[in-house]
Protein backbone atom coordinates (compact mmCIF):
# COMPACT_ATOMS: atom_id res chain seq x y z
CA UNK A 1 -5.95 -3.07 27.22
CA UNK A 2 -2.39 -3.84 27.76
CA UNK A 3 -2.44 -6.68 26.28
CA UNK A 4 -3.52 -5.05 22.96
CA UNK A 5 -0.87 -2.27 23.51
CA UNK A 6 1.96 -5.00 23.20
CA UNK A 7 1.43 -5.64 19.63
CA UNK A 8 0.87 -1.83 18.80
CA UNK A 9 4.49 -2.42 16.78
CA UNK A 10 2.51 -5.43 14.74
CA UNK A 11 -0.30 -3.63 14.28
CA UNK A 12 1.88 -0.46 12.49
CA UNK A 13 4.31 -2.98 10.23
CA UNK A 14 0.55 -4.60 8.86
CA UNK A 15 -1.10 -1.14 8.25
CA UNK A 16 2.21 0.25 6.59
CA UNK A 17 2.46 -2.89 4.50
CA UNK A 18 -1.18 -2.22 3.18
CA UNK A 19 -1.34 1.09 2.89
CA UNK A 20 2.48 1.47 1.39
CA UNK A 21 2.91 4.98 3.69
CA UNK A 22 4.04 5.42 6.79
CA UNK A 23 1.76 8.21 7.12
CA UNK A 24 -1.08 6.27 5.84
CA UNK A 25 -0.14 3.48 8.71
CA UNK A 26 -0.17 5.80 11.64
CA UNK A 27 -3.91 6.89 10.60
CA UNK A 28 -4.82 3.78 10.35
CA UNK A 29 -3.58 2.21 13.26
CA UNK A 30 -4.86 5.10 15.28
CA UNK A 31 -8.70 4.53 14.07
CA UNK A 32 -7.82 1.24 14.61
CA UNK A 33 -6.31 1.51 18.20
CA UNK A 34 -9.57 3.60 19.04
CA UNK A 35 -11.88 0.77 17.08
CA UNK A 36 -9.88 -1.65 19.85
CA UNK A 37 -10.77 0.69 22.41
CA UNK A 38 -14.30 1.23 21.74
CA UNK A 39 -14.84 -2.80 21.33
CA UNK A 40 -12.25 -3.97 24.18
CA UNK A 41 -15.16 -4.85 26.54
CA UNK A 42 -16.36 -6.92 24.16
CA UNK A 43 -13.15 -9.27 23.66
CA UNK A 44 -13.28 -12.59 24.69
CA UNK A 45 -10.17 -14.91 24.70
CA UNK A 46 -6.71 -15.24 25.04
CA UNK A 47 -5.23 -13.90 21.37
CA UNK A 48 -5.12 -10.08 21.64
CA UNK A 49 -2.76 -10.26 18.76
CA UNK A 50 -5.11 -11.60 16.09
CA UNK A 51 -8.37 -9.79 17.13
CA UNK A 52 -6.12 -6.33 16.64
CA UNK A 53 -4.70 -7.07 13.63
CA UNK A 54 -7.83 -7.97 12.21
CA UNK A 55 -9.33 -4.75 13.18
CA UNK A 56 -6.04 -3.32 11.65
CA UNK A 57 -6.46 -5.15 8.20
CA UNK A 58 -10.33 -4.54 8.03
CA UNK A 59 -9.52 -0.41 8.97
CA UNK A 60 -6.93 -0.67 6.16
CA UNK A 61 -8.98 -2.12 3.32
CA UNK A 62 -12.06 0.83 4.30
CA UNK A 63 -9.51 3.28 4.72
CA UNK A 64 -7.80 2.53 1.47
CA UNK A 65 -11.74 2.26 -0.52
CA UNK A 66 -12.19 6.19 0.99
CA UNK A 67 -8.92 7.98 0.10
CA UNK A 68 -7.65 5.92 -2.86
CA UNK A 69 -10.87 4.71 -4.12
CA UNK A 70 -8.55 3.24 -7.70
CA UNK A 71 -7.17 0.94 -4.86
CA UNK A 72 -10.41 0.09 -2.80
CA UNK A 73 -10.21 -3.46 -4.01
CA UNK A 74 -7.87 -5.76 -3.15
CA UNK A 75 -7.47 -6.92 -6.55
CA UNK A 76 -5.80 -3.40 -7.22
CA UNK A 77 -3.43 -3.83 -4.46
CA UNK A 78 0.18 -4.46 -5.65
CA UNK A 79 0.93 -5.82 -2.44
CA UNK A 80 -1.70 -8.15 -1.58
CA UNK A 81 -2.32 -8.91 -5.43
CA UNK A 82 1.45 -9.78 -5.35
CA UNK A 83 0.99 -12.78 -2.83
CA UNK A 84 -1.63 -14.41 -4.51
CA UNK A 85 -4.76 -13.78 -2.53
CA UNK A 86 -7.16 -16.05 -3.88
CA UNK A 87 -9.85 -13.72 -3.31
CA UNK A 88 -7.85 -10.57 -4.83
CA UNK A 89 -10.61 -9.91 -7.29
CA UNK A 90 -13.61 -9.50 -4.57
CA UNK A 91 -14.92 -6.35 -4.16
CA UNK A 92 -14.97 -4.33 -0.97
């Protein structure tokens, strides 16, 4: 589990970036950190980094659907919308 602990800092810069709060962020990552937890026996392979962050991103995007349900889509996310996300008008 250490080696998902390394890229806790990562894993809060993504969620804050999504969410826009660093309040929001340090929910997030903690469901997420526990989602890692929970599912750690599980991970196979030598990229920690990208298996956390995805559970980071995909915490984010149901997080954001359940307390700002106007933003629940990515389409309706300034920040993602922004950067041209080629799938920013798929629903969640």
């Amino acid at each position: 589990m250490q080696t998902v602990m390394t890229h806790f800092d990562e894993a809060y810069n993504l969620a804050r970036w999504l969410t826009g709060s660093a309040a929001d962020a340090e929910d997030v990552v903690q469901e997420s950190l526990m989602k890692a937890f929970r599912l750690f026996t599980g991970f196979r392979g030598p990229q920690a980094k990208p298996w956390l962050l995805t559970i980071v991103r995909r915490t984010s995007f149901t997080w954001l659907a359940v307390n700002r349900p106007s933003e629940g889509r990515v389409g309706h996310c300034p920040r993602i919308a922004h950067h041209g996300n080629r799938h920013a008008s798929t629903t969640l």
